[in-house]
PDB file of N, CA and C in Angstrom:
ATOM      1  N   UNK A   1     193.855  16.378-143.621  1.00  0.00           N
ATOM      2  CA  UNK A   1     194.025  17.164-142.402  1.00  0.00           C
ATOM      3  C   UNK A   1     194.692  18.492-142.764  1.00  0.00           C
ATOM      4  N   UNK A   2     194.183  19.885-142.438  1.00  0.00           N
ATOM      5  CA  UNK A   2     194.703  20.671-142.385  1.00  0.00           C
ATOM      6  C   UNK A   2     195.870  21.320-141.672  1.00  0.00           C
ATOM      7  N   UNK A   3     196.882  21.837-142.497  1.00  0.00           N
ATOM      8  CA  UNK A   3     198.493  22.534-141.966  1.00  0.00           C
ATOM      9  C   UNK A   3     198.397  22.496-140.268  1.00  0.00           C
ATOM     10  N   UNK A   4     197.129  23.224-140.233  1.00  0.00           N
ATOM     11  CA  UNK A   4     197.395  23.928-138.785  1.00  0.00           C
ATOM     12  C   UNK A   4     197.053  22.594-137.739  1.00  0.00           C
ATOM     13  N   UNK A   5     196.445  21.506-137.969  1.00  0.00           N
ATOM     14  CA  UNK A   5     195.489  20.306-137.218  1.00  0.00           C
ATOM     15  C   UNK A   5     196.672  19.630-137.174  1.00  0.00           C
ATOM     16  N   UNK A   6     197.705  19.718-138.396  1.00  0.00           N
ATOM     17  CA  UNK A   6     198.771  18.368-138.032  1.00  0.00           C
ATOM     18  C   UNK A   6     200.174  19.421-137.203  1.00  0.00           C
ATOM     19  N   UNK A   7     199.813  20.575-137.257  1.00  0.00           N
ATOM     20  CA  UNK A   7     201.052  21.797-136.529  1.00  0.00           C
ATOM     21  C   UNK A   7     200.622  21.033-134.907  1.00  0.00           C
ATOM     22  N   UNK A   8     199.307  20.857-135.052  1.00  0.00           N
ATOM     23  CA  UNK A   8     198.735  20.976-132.914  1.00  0.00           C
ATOM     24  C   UNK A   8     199.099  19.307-132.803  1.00  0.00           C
ATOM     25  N   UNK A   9     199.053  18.576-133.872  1.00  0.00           N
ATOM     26  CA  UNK A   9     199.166  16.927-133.599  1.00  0.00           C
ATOM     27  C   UNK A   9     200.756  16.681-133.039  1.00  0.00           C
ATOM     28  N   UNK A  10     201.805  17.644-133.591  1.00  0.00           N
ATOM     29  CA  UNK A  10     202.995  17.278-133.076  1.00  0.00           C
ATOM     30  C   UNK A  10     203.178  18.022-132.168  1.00  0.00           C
ATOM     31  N   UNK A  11     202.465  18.898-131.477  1.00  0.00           N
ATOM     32  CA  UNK A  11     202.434  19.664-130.427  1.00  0.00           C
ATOM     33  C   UNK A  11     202.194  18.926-129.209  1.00  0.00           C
ATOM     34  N   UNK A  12     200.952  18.301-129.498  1.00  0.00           N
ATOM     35  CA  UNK A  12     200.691  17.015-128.319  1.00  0.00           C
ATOM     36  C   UNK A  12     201.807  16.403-127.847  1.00  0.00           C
ATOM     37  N   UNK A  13     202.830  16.104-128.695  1.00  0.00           N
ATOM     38  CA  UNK A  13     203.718  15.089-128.105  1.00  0.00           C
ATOM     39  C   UNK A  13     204.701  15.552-127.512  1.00  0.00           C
ATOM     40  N   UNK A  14     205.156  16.833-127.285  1.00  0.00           N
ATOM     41  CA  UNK A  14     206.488  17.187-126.752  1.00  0.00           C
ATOM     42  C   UNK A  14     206.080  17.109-125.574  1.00  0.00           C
ATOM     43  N   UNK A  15     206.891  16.651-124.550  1.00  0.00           N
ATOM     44  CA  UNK A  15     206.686  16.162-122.612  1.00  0.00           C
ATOM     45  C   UNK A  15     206.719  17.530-122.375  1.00  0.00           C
ATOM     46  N   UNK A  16     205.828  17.296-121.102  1.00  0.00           N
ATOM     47  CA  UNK A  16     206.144  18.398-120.495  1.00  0.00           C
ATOM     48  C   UNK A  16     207.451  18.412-120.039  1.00  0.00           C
ATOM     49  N   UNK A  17     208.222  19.463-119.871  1.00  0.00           N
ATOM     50  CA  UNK A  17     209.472  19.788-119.651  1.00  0.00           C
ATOM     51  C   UNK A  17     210.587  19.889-120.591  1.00  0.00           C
ATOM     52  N   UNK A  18     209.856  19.989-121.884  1.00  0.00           N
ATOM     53  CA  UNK A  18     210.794  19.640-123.111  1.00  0.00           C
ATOM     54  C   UNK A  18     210.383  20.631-123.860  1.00  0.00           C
ATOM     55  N   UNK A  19     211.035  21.328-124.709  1.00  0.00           N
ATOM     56  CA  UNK A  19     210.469  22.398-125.884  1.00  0.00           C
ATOM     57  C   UNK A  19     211.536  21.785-127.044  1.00  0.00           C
ATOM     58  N   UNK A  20     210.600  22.326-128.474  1.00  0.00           N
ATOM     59  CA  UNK A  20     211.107  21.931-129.671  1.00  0.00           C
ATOM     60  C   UNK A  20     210.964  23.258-130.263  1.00  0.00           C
ATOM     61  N   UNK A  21     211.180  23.657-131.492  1.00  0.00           N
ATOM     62  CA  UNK A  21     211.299  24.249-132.189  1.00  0.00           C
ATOM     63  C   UNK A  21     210.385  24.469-133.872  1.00  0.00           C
ATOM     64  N   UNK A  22     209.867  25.431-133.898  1.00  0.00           N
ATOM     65  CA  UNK A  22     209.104  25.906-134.481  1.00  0.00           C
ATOM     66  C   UNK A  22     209.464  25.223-136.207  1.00  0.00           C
ATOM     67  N   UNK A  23     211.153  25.565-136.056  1.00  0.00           N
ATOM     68  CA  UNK A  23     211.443  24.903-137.230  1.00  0.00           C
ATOM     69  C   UNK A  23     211.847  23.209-137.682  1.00  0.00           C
ATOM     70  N   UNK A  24     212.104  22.757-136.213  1.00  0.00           N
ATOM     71  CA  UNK A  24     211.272  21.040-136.391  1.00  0.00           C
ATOM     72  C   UNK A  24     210.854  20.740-136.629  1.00  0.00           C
ATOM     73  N   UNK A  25     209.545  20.999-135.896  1.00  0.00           N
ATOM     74  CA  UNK A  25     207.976  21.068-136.431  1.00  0.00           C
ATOM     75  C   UNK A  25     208.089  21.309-137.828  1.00  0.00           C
ATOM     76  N   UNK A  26     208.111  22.297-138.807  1.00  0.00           N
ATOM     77  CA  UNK A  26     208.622  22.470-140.177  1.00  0.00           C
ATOM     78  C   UNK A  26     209.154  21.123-140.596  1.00  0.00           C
ATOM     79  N   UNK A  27     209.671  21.149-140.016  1.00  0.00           N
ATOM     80  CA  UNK A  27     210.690  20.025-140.687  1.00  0.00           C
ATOM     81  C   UNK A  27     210.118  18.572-140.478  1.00  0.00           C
ATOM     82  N   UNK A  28     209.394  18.243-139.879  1.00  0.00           N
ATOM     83  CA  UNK A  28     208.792  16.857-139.238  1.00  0.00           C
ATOM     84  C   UNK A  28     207.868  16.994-140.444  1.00  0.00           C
ATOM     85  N   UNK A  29     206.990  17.952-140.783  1.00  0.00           N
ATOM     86  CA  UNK A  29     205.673  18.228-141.619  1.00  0.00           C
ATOM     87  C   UNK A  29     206.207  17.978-142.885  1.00  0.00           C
ATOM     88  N   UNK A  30     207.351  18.283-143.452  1.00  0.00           N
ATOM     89  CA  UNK A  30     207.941  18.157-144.603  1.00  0.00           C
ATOM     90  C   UNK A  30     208.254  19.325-145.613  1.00  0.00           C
ATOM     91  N   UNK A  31     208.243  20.552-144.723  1.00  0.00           N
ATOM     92  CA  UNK A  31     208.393  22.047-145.387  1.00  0.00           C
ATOM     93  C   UNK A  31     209.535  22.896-144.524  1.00  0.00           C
ATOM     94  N   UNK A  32     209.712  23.933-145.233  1.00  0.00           N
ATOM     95  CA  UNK A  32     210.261  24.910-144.398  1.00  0.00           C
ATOM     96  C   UNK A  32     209.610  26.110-144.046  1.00  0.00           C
ATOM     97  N   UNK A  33     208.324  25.843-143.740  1.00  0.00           N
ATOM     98  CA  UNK A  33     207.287  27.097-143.406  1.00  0.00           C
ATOM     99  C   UNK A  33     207.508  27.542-142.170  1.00  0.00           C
ATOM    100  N   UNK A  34     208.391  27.686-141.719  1.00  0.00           N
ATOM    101  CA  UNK A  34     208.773  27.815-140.119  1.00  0.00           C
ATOM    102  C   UNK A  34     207.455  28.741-139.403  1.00  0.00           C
ATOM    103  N   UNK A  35     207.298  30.145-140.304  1.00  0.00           N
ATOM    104  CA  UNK A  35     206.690  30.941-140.322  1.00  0.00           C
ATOM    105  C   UNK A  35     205.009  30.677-139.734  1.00  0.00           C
ATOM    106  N   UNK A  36     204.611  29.559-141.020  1.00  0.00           N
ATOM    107  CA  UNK A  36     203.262  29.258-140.923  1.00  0.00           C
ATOM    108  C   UNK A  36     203.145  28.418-139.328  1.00  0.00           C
ATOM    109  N   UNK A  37     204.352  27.816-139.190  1.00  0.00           N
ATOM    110  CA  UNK A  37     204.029  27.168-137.901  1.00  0.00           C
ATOM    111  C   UNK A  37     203.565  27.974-136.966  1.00  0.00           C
ATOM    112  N   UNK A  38     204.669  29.137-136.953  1.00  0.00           N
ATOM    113  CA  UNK A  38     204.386  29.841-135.317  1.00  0.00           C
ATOM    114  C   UNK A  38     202.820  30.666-135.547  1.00  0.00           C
ATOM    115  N   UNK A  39     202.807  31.123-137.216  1.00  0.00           N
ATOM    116  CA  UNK A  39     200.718  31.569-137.110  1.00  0.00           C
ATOM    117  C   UNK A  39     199.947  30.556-136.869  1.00  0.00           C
ATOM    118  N   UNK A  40     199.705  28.991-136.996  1.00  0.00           N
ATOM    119  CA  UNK A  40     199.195  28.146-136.699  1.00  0.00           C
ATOM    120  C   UNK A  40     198.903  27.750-134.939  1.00  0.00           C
ATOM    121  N   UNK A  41     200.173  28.237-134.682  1.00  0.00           N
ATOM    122  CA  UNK A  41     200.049  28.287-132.905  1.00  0.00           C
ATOM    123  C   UNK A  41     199.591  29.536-132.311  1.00  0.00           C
ATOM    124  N   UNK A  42     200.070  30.693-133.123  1.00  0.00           N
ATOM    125  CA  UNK A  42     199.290  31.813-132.567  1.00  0.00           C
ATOM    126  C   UNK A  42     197.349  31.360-132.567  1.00  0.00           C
ATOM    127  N   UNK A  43     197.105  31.000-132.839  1.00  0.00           N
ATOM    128  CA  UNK A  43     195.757  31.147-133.356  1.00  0.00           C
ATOM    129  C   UNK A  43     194.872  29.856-132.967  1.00  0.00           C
ATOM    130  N   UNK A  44     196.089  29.067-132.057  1.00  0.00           N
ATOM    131  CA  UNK A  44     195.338  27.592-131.696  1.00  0.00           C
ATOM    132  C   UNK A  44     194.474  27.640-130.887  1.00  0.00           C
ATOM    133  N   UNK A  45     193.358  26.808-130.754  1.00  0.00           N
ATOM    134  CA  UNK A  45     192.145  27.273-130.063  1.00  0.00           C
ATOM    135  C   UNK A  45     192.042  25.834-129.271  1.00  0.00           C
ATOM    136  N   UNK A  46     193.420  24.707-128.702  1.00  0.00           N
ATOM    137  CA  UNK A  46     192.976  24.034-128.302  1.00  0.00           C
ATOM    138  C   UNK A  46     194.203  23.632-126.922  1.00  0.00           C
ATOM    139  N   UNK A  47     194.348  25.215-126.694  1.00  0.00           N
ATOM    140  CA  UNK A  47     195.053  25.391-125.661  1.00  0.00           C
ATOM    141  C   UNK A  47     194.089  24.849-124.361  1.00  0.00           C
ATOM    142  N   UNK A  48     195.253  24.464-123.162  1.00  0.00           N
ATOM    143  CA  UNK A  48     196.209  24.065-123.257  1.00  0.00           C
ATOM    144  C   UNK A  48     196.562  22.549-123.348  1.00  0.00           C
ATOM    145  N   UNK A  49     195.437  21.467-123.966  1.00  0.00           N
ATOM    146  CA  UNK A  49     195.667  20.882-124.447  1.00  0.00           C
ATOM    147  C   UNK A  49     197.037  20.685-125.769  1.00  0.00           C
ATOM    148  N   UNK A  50     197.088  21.418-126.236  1.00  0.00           N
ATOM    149  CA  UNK A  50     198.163  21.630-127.278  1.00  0.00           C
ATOM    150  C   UNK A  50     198.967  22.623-126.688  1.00  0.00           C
ATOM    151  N   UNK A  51     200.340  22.317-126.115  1.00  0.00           N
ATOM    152  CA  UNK A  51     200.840  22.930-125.587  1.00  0.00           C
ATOM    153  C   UNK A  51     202.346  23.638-126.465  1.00  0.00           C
ATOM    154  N   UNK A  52     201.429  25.152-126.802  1.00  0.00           N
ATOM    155  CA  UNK A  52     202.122  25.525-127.995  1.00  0.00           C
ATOM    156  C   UNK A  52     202.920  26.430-127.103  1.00  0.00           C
ATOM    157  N   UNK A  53     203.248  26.792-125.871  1.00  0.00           N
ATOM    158  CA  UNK A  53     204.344  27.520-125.189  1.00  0.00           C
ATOM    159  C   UNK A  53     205.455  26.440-125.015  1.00  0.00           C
ATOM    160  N   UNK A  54     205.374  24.933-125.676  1.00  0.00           N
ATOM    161  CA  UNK A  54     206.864  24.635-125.439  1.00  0.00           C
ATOM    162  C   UNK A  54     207.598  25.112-127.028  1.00  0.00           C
ATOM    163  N   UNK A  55     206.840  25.509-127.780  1.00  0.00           N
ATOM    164  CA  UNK A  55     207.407  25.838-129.025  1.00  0.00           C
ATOM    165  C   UNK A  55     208.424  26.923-128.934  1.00  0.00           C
ATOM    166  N   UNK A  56     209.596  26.888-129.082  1.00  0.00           N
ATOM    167  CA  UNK A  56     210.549  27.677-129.419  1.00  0.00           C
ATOM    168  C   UNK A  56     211.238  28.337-130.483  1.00  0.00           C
ATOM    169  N   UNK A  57     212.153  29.633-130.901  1.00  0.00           N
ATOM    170  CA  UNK A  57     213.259  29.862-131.470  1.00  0.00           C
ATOM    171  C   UNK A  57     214.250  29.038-131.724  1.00  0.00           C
ATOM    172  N   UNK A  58     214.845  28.710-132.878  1.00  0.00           N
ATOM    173  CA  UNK A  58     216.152  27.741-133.174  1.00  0.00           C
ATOM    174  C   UNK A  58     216.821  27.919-132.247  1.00  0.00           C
ATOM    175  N   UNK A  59     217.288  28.893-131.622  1.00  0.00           N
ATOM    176  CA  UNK A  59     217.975  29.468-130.902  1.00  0.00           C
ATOM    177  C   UNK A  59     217.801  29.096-129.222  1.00  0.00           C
ATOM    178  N   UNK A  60     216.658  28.593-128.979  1.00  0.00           N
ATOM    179  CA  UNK A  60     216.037  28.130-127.215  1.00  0.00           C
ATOM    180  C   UNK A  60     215.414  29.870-127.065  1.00  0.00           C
ATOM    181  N   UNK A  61     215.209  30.908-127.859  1.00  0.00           N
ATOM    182  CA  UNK A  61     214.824  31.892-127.946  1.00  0.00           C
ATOM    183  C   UNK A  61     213.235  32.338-127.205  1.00  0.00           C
ATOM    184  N   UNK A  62     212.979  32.661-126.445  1.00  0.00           N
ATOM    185  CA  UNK A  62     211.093  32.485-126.389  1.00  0.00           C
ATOM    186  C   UNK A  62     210.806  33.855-128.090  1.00  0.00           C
ATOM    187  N   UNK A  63     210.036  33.272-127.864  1.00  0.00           N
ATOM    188  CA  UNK A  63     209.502  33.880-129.984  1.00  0.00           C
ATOM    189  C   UNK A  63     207.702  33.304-129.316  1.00  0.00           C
ATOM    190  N   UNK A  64     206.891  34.630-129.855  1.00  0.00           N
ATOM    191  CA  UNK A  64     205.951  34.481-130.302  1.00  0.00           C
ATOM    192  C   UNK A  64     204.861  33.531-129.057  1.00  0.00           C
ATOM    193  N   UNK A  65     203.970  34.200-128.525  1.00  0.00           N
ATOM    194  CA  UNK A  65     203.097  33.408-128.089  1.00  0.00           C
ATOM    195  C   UNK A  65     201.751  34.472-127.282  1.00  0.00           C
ATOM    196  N   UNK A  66     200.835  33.800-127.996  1.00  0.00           N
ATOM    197  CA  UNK A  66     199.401  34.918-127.942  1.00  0.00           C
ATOM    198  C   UNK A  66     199.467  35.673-126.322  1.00  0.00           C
ATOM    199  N   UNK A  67     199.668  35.071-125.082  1.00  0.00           N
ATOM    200  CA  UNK A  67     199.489  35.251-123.966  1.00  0.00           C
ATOM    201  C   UNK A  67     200.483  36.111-123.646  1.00  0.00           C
ATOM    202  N   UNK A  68     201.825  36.249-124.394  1.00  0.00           N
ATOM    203  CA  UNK A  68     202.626  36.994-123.923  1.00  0.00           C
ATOM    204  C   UNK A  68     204.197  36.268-123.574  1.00  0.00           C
ATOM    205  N   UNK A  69     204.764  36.970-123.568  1.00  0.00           N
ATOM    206  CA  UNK A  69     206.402  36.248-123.123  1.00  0.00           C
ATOM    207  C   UNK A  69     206.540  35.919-121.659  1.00  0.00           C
ATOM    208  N   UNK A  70     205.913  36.724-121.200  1.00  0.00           N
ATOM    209  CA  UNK A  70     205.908  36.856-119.463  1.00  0.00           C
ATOM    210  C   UNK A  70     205.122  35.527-119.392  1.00  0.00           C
ATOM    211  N   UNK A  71     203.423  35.395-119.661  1.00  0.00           N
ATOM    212  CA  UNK A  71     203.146  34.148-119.574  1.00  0.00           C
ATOM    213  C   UNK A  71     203.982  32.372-120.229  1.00  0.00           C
ATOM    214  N   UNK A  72     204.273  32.862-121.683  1.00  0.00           N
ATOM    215  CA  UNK A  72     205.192  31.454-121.625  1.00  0.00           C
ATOM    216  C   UNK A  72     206.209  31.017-120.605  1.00  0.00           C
ATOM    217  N   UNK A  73     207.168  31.859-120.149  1.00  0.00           N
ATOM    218  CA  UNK A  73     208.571  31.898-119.050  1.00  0.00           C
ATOM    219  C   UNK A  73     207.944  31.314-118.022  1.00  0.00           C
ATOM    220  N   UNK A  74     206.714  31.851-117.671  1.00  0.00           N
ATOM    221  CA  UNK A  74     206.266  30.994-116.539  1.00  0.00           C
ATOM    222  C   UNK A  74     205.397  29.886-116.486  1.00  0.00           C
ATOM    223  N   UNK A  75     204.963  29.299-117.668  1.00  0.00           N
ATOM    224  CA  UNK A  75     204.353  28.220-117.956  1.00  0.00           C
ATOM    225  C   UNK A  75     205.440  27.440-118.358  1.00  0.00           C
ATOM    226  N   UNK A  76     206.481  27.666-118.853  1.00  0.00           N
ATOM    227  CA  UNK A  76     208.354  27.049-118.985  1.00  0.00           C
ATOM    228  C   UNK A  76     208.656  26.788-117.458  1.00  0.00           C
ATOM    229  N   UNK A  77     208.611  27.753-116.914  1.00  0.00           N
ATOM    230  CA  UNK A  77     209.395  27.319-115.581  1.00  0.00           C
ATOM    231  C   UNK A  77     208.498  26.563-114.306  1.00  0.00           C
ATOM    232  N   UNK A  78     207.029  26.768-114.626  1.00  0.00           N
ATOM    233  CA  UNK A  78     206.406  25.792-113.707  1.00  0.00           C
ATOM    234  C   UNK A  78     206.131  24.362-113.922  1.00  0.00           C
ATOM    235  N   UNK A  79     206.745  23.680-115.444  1.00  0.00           N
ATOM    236  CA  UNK A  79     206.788  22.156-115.985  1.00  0.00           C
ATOM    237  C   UNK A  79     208.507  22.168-115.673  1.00  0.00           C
ATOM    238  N   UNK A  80     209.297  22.664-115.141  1.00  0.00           N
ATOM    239  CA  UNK A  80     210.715  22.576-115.116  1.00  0.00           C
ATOM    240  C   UNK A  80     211.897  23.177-116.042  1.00  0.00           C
ATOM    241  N   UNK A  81     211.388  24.086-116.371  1.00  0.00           N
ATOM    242  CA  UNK A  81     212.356  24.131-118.075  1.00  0.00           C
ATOM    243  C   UNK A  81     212.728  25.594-117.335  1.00  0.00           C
ATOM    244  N   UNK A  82     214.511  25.609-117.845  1.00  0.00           N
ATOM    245  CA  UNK A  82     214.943  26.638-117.023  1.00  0.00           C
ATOM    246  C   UNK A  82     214.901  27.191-118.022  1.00  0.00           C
ATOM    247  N   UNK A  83     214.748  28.889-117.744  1.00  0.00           N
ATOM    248  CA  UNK A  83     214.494  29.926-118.761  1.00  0.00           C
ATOM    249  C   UNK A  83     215.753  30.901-118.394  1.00  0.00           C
ATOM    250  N   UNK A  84     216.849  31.271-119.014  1.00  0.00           N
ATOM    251  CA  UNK A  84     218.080  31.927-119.034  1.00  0.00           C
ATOM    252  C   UNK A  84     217.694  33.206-119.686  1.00  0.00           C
ATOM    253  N   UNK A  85     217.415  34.366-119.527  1.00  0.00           N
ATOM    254  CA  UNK A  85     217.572  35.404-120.032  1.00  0.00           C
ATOM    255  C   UNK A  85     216.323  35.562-120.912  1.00  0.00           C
ATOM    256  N   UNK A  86     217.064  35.266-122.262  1.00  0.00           N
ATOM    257  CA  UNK A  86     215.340  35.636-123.251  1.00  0.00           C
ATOM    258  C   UNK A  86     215.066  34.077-123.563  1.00  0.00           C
ATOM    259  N   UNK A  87     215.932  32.801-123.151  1.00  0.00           N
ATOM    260  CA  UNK A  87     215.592  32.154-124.012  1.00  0.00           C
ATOM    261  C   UNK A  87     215.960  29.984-123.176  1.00  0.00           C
ATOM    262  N   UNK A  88     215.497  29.339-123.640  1.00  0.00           N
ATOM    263  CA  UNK A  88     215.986  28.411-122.783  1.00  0.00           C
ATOM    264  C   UNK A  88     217.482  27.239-123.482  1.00  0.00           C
ATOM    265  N   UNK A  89     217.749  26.501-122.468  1.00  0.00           N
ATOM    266  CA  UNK A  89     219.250  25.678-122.972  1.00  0.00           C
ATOM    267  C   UNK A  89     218.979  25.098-123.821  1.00  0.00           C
ATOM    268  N   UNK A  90     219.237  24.378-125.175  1.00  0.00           N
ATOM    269  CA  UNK A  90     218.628  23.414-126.035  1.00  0.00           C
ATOM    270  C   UNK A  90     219.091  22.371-125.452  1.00  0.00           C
ATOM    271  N   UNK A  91     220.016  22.729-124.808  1.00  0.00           N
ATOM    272  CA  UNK A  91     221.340  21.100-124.998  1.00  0.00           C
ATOM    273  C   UNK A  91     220.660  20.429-124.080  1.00  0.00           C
ATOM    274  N   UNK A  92     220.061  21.219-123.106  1.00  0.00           N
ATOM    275  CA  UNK A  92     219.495  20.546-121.804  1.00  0.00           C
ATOM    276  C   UNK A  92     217.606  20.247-122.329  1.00  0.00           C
ATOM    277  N   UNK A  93     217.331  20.580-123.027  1.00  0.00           N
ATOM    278  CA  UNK A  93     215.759  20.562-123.032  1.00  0.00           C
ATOM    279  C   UNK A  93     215.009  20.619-124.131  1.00  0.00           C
ATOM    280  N   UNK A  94     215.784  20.692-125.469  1.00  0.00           N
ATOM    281  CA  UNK A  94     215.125  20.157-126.640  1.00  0.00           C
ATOM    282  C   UNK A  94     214.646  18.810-126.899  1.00  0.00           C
ATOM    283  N   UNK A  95     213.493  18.386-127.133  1.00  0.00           N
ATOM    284  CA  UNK A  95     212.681  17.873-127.875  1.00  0.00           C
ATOM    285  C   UNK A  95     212.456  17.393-129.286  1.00  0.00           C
ATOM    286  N   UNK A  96     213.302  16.301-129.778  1.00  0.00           N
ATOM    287  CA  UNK A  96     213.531  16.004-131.288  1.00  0.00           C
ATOM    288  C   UNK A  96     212.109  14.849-131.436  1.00  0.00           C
ATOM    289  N   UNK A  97     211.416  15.275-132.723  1.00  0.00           N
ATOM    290  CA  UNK A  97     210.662  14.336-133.348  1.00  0.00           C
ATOM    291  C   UNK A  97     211.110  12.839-133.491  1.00  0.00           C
TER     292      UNK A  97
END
């Protein structure tokens, strides 16, 4: 299976209302490509089945997403996930593998 096929396989699983982190994901896969993750989601073609707007910044940061920041915040805030400024709470809404 290719990088990017097993990036969208752990994508499937985060609930709606939950975001994880780009560098989880990394880390679940067994690398620290943090990087390759977020090009693997830029470029996913099996939206929104693979719901790569819960992917986040270490930080609860919004980072990176083809549609735009404006569109993730509001695809965040219409599954429940409160969006604070640039970025959302971890404590309240991270998503661990």
């Amino acid at each position: 299976m290719r990088f990017s096929e097993k990036v969208y396989a752990l994508c499937r699983r985060i609930p709606k209302g939950k975001v994880t982190t780009y560098k989880l994901i990394a880390e679940r896969l067994g690398t620290r490509a943090y990087r390759a993750v977020g090009n693997a989601l830029n470029r996913n073609p099996h939206a929104p089945e693979v719901p790569c707007h819960r992917v986040v910044g270490s930080d609860g940061s919004l980072t990176g997403f083809a549609k735009g920041l404006r569109a993730k915040r509001r695809l965040l805030r219409k599954e429940g996930v409160r969006v604070e400024g640039g970025g959302v709470p971890l404590e309240e809404f991270l998503f661990k593998f």
